[in-house]
Protein backbone atom coordinates (compact mmCIF):
# COMPACT_ATOMS: atom_id res chain seq x y z
CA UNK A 1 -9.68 -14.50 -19.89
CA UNK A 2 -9.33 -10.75 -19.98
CA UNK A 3 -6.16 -9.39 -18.25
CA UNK A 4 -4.36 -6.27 -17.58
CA UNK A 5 -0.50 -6.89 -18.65
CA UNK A 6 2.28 -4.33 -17.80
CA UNK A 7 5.13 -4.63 -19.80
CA UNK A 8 7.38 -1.41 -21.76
CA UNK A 9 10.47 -1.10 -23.47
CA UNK A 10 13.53 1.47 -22.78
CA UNK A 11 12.32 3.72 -25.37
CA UNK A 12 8.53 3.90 -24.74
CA UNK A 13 9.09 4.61 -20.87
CA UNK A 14 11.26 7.74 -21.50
CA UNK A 15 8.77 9.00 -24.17
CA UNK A 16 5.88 8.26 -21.31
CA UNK A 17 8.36 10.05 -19.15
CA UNK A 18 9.06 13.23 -21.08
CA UNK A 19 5.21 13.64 -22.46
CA UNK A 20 4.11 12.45 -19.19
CA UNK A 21 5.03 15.87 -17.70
CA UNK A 22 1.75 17.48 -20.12
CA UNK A 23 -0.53 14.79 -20.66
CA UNK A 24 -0.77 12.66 -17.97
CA UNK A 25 -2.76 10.34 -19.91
CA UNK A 26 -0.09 8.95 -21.68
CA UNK A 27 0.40 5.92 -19.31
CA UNK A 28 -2.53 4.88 -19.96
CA UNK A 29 -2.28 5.48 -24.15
CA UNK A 30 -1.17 3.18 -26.56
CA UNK A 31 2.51 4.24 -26.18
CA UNK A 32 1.95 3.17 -21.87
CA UNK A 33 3.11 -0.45 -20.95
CA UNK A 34 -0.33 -1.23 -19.70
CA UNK A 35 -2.30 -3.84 -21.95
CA UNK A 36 -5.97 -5.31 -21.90
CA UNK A 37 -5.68 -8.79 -23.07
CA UNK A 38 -7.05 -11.64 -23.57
CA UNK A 39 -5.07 -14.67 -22.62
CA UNK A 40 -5.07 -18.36 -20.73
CA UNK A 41 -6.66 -19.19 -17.32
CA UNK A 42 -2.96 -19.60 -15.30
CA UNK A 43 -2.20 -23.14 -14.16
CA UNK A 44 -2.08 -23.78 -10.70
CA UNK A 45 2.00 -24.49 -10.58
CA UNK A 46 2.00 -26.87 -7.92
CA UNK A 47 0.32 -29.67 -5.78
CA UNK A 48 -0.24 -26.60 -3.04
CA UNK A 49 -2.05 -23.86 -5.00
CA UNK A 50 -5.12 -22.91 -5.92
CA UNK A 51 -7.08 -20.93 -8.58
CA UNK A 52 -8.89 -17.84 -7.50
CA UNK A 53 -11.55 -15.80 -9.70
CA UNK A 54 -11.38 -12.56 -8.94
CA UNK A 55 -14.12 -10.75 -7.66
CA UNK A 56 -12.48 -7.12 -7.06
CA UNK A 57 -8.66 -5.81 -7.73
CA UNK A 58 -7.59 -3.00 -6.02
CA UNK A 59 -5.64 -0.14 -7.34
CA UNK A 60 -2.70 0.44 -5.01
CA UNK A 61 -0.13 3.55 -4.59
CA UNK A 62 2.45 1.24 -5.88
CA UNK A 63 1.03 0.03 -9.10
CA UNK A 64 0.10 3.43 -10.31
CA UNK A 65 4.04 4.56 -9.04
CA UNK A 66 5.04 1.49 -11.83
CA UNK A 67 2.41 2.75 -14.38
CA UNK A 68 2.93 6.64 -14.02
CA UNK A 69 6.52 5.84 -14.02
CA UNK A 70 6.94 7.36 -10.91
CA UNK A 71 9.91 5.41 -9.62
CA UNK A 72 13.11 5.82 -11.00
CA UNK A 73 13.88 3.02 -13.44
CA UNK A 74 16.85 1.36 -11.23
CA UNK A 75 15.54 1.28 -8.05
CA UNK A 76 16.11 -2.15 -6.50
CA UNK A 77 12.21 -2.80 -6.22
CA UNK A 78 12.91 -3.67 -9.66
CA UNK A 79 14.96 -7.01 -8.90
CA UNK A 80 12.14 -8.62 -7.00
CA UNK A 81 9.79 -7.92 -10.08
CA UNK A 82 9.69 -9.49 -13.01
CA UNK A 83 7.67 -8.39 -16.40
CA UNK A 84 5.67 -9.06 -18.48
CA UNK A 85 2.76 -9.64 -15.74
CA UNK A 86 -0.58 -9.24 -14.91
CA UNK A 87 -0.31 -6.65 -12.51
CA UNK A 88 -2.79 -6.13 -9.21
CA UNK A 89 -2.37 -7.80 -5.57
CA UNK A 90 -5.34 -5.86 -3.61
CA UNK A 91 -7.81 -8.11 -4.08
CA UNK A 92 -10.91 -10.55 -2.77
CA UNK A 93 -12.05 -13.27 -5.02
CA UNK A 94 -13.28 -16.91 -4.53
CA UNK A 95 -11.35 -19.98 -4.92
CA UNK A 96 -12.66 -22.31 -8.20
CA UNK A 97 -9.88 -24.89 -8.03
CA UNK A 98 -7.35 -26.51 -5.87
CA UNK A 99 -4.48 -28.55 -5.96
CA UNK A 100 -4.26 -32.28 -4.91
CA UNK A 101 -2.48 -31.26 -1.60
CA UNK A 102 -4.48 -27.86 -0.38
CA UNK A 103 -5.69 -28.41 3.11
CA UNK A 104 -9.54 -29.23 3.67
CA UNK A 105 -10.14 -26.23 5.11
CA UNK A 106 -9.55 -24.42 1.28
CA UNK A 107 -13.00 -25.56 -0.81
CA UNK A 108 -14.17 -24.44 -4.36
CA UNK A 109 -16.36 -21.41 -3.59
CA UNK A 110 -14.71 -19.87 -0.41
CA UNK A 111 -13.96 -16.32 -0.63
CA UNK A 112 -10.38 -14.72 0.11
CA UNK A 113 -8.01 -12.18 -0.22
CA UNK A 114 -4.79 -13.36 -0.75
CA UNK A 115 -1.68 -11.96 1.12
CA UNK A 116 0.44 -11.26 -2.10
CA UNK A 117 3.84 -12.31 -0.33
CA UNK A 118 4.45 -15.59 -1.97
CA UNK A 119 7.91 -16.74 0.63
CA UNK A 120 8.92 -19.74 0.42
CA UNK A 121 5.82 -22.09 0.97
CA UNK A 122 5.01 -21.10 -2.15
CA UNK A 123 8.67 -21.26 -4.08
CA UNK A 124 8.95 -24.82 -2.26
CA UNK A 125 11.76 -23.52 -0.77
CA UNK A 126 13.00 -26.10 2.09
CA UNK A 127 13.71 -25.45 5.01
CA UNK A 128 12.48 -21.79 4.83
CA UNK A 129 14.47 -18.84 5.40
CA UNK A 130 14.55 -17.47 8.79
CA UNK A 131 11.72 -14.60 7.66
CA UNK A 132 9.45 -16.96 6.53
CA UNK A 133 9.90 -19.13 9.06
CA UNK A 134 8.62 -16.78 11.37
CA UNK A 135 5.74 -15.90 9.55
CA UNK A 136 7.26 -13.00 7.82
CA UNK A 137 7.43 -13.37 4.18
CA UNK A 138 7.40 -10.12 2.72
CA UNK A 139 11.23 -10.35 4.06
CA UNK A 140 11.62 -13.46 2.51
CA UNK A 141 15.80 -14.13 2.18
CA UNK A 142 15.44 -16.92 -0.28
CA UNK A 143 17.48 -15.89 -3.76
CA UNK A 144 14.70 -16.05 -7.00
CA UNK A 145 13.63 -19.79 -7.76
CA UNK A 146 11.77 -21.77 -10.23
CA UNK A 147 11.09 -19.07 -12.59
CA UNK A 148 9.58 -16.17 -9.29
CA UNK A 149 12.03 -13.39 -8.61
CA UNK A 150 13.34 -13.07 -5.07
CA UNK A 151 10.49 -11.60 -2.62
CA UNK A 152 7.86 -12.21 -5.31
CA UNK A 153 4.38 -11.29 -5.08
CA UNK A 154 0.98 -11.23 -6.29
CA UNK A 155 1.18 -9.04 -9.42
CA UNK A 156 4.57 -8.54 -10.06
CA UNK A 157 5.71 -11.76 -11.90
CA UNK A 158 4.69 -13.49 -14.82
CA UNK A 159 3.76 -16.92 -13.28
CA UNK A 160 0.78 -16.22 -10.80
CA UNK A 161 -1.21 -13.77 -13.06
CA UNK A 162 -2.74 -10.77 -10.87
CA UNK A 163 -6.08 -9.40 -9.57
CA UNK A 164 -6.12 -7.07 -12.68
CA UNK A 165 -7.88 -9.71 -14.22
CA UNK A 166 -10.46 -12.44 -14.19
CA UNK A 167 -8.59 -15.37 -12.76
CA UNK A 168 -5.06 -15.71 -10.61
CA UNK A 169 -3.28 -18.32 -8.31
CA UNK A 170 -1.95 -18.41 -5.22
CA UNK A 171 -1.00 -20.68 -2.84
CA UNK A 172 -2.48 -21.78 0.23
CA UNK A 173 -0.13 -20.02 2.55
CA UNK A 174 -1.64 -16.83 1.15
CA UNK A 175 -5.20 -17.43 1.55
CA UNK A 176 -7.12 -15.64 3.92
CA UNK A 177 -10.90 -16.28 4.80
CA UNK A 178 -13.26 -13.69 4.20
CA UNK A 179 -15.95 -14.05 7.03
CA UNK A 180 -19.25 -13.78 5.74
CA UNK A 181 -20.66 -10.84 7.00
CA UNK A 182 -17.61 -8.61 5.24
CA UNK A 183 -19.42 -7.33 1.78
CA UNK A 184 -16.60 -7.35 -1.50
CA UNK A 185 -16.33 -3.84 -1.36
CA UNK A 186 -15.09 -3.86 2.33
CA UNK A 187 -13.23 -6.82 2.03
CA UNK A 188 -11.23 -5.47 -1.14
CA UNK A 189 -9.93 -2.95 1.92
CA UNK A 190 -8.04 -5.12 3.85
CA UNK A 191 -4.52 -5.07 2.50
CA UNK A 192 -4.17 -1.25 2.90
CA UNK A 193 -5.50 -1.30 6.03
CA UNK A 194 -3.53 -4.09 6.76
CA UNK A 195 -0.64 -2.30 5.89
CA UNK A 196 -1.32 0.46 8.30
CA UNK A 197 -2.15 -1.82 10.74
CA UNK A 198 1.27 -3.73 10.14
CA UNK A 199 3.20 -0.01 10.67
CA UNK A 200 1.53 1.14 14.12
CA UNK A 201 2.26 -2.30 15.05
CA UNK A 202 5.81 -1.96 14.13
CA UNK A 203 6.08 1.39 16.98
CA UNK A 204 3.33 1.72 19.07
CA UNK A 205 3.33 5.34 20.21
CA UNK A 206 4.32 5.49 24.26
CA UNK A 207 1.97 7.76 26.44
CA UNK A 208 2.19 11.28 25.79
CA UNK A 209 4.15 11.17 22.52
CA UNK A 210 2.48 13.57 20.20
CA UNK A 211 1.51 11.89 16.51
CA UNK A 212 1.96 12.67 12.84
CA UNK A 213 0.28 11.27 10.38
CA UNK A 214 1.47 12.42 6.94
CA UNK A 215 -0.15 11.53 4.29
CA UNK A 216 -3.69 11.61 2.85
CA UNK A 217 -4.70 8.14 0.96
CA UNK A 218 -6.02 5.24 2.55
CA UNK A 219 -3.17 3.86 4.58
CA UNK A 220 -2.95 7.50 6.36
CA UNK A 221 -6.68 7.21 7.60
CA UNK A 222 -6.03 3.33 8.20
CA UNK A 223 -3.42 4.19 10.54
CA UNK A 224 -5.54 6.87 12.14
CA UNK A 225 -8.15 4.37 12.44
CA UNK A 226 -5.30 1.44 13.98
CA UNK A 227 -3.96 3.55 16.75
CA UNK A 228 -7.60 4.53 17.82
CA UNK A 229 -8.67 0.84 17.10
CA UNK A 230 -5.81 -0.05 19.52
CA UNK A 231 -6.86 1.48 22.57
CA UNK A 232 -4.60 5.10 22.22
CA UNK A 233 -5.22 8.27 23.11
CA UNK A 234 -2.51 10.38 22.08
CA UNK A 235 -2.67 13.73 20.38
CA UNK A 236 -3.18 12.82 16.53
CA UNK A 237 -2.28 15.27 13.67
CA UNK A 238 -3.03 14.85 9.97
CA UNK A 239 -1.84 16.52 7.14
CA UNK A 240 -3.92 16.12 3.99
CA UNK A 241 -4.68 17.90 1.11
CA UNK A 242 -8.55 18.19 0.69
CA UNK A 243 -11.42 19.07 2.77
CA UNK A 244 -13.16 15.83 2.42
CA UNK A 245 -9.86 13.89 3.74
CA UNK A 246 -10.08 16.12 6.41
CA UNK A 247 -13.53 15.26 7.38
CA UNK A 248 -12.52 11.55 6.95
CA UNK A 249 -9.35 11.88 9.06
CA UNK A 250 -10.94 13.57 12.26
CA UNK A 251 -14.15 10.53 11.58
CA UNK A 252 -11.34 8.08 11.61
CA UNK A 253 -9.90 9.88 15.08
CA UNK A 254 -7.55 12.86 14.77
CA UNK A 255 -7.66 15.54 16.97
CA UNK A 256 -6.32 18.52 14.79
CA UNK A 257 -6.22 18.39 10.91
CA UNK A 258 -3.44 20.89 8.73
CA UNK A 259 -4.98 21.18 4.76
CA UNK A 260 -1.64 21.73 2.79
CA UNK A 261 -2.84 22.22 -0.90
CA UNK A 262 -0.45 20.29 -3.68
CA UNK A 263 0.37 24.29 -4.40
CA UNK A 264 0.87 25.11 -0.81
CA UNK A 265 4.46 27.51 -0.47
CA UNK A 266 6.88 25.39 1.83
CA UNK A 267 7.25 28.05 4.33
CA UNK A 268 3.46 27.87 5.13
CA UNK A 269 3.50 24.45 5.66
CA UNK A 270 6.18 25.19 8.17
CA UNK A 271 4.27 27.80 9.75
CA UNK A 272 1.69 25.62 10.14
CA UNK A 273 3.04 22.72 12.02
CA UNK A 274 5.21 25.23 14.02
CA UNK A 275 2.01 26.33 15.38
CA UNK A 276 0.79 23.05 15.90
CA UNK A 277 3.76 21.97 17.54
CA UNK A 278 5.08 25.52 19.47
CA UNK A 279 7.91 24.27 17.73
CA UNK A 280 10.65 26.66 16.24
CA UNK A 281 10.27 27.47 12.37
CA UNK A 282 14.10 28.41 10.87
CA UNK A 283 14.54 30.11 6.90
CA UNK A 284 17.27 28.78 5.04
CA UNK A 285 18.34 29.52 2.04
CA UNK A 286 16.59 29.48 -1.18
CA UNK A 287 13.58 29.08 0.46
CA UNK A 288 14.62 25.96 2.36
CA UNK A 289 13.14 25.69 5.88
CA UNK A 290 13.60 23.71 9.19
CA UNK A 291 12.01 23.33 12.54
CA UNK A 292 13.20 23.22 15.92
CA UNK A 293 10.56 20.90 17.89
CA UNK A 294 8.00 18.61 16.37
CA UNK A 295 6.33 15.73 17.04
CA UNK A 296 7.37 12.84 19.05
CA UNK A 297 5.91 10.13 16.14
CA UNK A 298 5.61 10.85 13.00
CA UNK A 299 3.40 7.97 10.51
CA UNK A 300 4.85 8.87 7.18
CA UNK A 301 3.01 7.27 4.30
CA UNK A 302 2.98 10.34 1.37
CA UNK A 303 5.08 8.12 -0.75
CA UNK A 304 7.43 10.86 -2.08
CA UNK A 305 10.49 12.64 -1.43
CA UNK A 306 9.10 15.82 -0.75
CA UNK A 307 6.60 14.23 1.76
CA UNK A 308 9.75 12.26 3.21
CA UNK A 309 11.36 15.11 3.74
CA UNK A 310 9.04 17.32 5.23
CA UNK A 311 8.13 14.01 7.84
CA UNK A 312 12.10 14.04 9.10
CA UNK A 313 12.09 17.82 9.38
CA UNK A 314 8.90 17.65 11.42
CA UNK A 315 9.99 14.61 13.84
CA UNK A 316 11.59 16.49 17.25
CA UNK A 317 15.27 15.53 18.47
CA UNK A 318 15.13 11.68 18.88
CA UNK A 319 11.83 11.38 17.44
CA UNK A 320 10.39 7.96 15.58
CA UNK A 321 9.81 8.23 11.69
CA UNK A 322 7.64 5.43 10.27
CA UNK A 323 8.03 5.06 6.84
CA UNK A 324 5.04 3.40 5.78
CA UNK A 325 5.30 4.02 2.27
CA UNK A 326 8.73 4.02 -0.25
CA UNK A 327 9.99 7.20 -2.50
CA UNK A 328 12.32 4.49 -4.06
CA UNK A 329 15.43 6.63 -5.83
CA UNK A 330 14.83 10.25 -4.30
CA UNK A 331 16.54 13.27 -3.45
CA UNK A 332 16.41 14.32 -0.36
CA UNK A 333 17.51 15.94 3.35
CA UNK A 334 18.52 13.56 5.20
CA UNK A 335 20.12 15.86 7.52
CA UNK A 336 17.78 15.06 10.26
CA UNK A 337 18.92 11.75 10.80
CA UNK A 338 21.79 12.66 12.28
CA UNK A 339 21.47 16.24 13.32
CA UNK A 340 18.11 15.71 15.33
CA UNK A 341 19.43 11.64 16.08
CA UNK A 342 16.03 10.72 14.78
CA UNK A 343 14.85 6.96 14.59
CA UNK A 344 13.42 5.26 11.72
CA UNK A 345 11.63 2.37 11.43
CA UNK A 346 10.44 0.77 7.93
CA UNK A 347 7.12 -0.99 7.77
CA UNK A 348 6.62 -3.44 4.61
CA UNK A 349 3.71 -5.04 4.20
CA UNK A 350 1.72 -7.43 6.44
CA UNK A 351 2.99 -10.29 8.01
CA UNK A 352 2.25 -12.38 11.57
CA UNK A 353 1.63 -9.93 14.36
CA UNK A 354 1.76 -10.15 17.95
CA UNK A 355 -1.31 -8.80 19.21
CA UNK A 356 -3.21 -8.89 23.26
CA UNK A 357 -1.29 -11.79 23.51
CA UNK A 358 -1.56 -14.21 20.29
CA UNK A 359 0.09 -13.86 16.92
CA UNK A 360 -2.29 -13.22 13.89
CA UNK A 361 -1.91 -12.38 10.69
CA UNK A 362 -3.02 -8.89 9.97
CA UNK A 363 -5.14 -9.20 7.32
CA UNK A 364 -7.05 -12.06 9.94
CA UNK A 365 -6.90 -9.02 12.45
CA UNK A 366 -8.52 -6.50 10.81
CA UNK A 367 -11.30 -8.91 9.84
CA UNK A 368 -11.86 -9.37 13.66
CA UNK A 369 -11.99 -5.38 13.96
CA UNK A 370 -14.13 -5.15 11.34
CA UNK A 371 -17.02 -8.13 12.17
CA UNK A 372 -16.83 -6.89 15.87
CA UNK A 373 -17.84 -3.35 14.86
CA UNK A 374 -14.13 -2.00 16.46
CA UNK A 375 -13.12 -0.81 12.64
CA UNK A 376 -16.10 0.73 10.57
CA UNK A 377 -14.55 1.01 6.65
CA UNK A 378 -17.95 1.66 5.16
CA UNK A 379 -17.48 5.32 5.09
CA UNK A 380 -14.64 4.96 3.02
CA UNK A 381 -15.16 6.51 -0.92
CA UNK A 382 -14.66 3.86 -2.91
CA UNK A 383 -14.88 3.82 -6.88
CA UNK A 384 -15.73 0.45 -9.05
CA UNK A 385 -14.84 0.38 -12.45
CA UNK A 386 -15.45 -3.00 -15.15
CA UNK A 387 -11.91 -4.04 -15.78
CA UNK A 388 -12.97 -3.07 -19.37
CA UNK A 389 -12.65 0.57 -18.25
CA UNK A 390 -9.40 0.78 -16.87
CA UNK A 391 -8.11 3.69 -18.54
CA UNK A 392 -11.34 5.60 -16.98
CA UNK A 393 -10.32 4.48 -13.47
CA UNK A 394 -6.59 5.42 -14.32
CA UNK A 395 -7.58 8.71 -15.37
CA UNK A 396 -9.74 9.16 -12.14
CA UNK A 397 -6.52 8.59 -10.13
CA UNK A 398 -4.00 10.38 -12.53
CA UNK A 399 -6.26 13.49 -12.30
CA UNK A 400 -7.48 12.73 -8.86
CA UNK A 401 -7.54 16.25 -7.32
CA UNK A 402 -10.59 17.18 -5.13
CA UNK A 403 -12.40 14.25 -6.09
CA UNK A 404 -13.59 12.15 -3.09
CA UNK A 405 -11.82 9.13 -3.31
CA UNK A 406 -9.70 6.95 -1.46
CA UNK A 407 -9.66 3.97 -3.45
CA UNK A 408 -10.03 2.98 -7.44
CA UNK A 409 -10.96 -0.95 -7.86
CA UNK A 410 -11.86 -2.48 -10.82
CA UNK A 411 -14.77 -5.55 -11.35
CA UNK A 412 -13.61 -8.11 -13.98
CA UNK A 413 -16.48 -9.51 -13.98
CA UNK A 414 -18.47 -6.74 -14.67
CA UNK A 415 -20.27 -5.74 -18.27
C-alpha cells in the first residue's frame, strides 16, 4: 500500500531548519523527512483491533508543526512519539477486518473515525490507569508498552500505521460510528471540531464574561461554533488574519471580528483590542506593549508563542486562558500569570464529556450536532488532494496566505 512515512536524521532537520527560513518547500523536498512509500497492509496486533481503509486523512496543525519543523527538537511531545511512522490521525475510513474478539457491533464495511488516543484498552494495559479508566485517554498514565510509546496515538508510532495512507489499525475502543447521513468530507471534520468542542467544555464561559477567541484555523471557528452550539450568548471576539476567516467567524457566531495581518505592528494590535475592550493600552520598551483590562475568557488556539503571548496580555486581572493549542519550547511573557493572577486551563484532545446530563464522547457529540442540524460544517473550505500529491497539498498550507482554506485532506484512494 502507498504510505506517507516521516522519519529524519540530526543533520537533515537542521539543514531543513536553516534553508527552511527561504524556501519553505524544503520540508517537503527530498532532503524533508516526509516519504511516499510503498509498504505492507499493517497487521491487526491483537485479538481487539481492527483494520480500517482509509477513506480521507486530515492534515492537522500538529503534523505540519512536526514536518515544518516548527517545534523545537526536545520538546517532551517527542517522548510519546516514536519514528519512523506513517503519520496522520484526522481521519474517516471504513473498517475491512476485525479481530476474533471485536464486539458485534464493529462489521466489515462500517464507516468511522477513529479517536487517535490509543490508552490502555489498546496497550492491554490491566487494570487501566486512573485516566483511562475514566474515559480519558489522551491522559493516559501508563509508562510505553509492547513496542507504543507512552500516550501513543494514531500517527505517531510505528505499529498502527496512520491515515496518511491507504490502510491503518486501531482498536475498538477508538472506533466511532459515522451515522449515515454525515458525507466523508464532513465527517473527516470531526476531530478538530471535537477538539474545540473538548476546550469550551473544559470552561464554559459564566454569564456576562466577555470572549476571545484567538486564533484563525479550524478549531478557532469550531469553538465559535461550540459555545453558540451550547446555548451562550456572550459577547464573542475573533482575531483572524483574512477577510474570508472573518466572514466565516461572524457565520459561525461572533459578534465583533479584529483582522490582524501576519505583518500587523504589535502596537496596533494593541490598539485594537484596547478599543474593543475600553481596556488600557501601556508602551514598554522596545516596542513591547501591555494592556490594562481585557477580556474575561480568552480561547487561545494560534499555536505559537507570539499568539500565546498576546492571549495572556489580553486576558483581564483573574481572567481564564484556554490553551487549546501547544507552542511546545517557546519564549515567552509569562508575566501575566502572576501579575494579572490569571487562570489557565489546558485542553488536550477529546475524551468522555459530561454533557445535559449524560457522558459522551465528543467526537459522538458533535455527530448529534451535526445530524440534528444544531452544527452546520458544510460551509467550511475544504481542499482534497490524492495522497499521490502531497507535496501540492503541503505547499498549499506552507504558503497558505489569503487562500480560503481551513482544512488540507488528502484521498488515498484517489487517481
Amino acid at each position: 500500500m502507498k504510505a506517507l512515512v516521516y522519519d529524519i536524521s540530526p543533520p537533515r532537520w537542521i539543514a531543513c531548519k536553516l534553508l527552511g527560513l527561504a524556501w519553505r518547500d524544503v520540508f517537503v523536498s527530498p532532503l524533508g523527512g516526509l516519504r511516499l512509500v510503498e509498504q505492507s497492509v499493517p497487521k491487526i496486533p491483537g485479538a481487539g483491533w481492527v483494520r480500517v481503509r482509509t477513506r480521507l486523512g486530515g492534515i492537522c496543525g500538529t503534523d505540519l508543526a512536526v514536518v515544518a519543523q516548527r517545534n523545537h527538537p526536545n520538546t517532551i511531545l517527542q517522548q510519546y512519539a516514536a519514528f519512523p511512522a506513517v503519520m496522520g490521525h484526522e481521519n474517516v475510513g471504513e473498517i475491512v477486518e476485525l479481530g476474533r474478539d471485536v464486539d458485534k457491533e464493529w462489521t466489515v464495511g462500517r464507516r468511522v473515525c477513529v479517536d487517535p488516543a490509543i490508552g490502555c484498552p489498546g496497550r492491554a494495559i490491566t487494570p487501566p490507569c486512573r485516566s483511562c479508566a475514566v474515559g480519558v485517554p489522551a491522559l493516559c498514565e501508563s509508562p510505553g508498552h509492547d513496542g507504543f510509546p507512552p500516550r501513543a496515538l494514531l500517527g505517531l508510532n510505528p505499529r498502527t500505521g496512520g491515515s496518511w495512507s491507504e490502510s491503518f489499525v486501531a482498536h475498538q475502543s477508538q472506533l466511532h460510528g459515522v451515522p449515515d447521513a454525515i458525507p466523508d468530507p464532513i465527517a473527516v471534520l470531526v476531530d478538530p471540531i471535537a477538539s474545540a468542542a473538548h476546550a469550551v467544555l473544559r470552561r464554559r464561559p459564566l454569564s456576562g464574561e466577555s470572549i476571545l477567541v484567538h486564533g484563525s484555523g479550524i478549531v478557532a471557528l469550531g469553538v465559535i461554533a461550540t459555545l453558540r452550539t451550547l446555548g451562550h450568548d456572550n459577547r464573542i471576539t475573533a482575531v483572524v488574519r483574512h477577510s474570508f476567516q472573518e466572514a466565516l467567524a461572524r457565520k459561525y457566531g461572533a459578534n465583533h471580528v479584529i483582522v490582524l495581518r501576519r505583518d500587523a505592528r504589535r502596537i496596533d494590535r494593541y490598539r485594537a483590542v484596547a478599543s474593543d475592550t475600553g481596556g488600557t493600552r501601556l508602551d514598554g520598551r522596545m516596542g513591547n506593549q501591555t494592556l490594562i483590562g481585557g477580556y474575561a475568557l480568552t480561547y487561545e488556539s494560534s499555536g505559537n508563542a507570539a499568539g500565546l503571548v498576546d492571549a495572556l496580555m489580553w486576558t483581564r486581572g483573574r481572567g481564564t486562558l484556554v490553551a487549546v493549542a501547544t507552542t511546545g519550547i517557546a519564549m515567552h511573557d509569562s508575566t501575566p500569570l502572576w501579575f494579572d493572577e490569571l487562570n489557565v486551563v489546558g485542553a488536550n484532545g477529546r475524551q468522555i464529556e459530561h454533557v445535559e446530563g449524560r457522558d459522551i464522547h465528543t467526537y459522538d457529540l458533535v455527530f448529534d450536532w451535526i445530524r440534528s442540524g444544531k452544527l452546520d460544517l458544510s460551509e467550511l473550505p475544504v481542499a482534497i488532494y490524492p495522497l499521490k500529491n502531497y507535496k501540492a497539498a503541503f505547499h498549499s498550507l506552507l504558503n497558505r496566505g489569503r487562500k480560503p482554506i481551513v482544512k488540507v485532506v488528502l484521498d488515498p484512494s484517489a487517481p
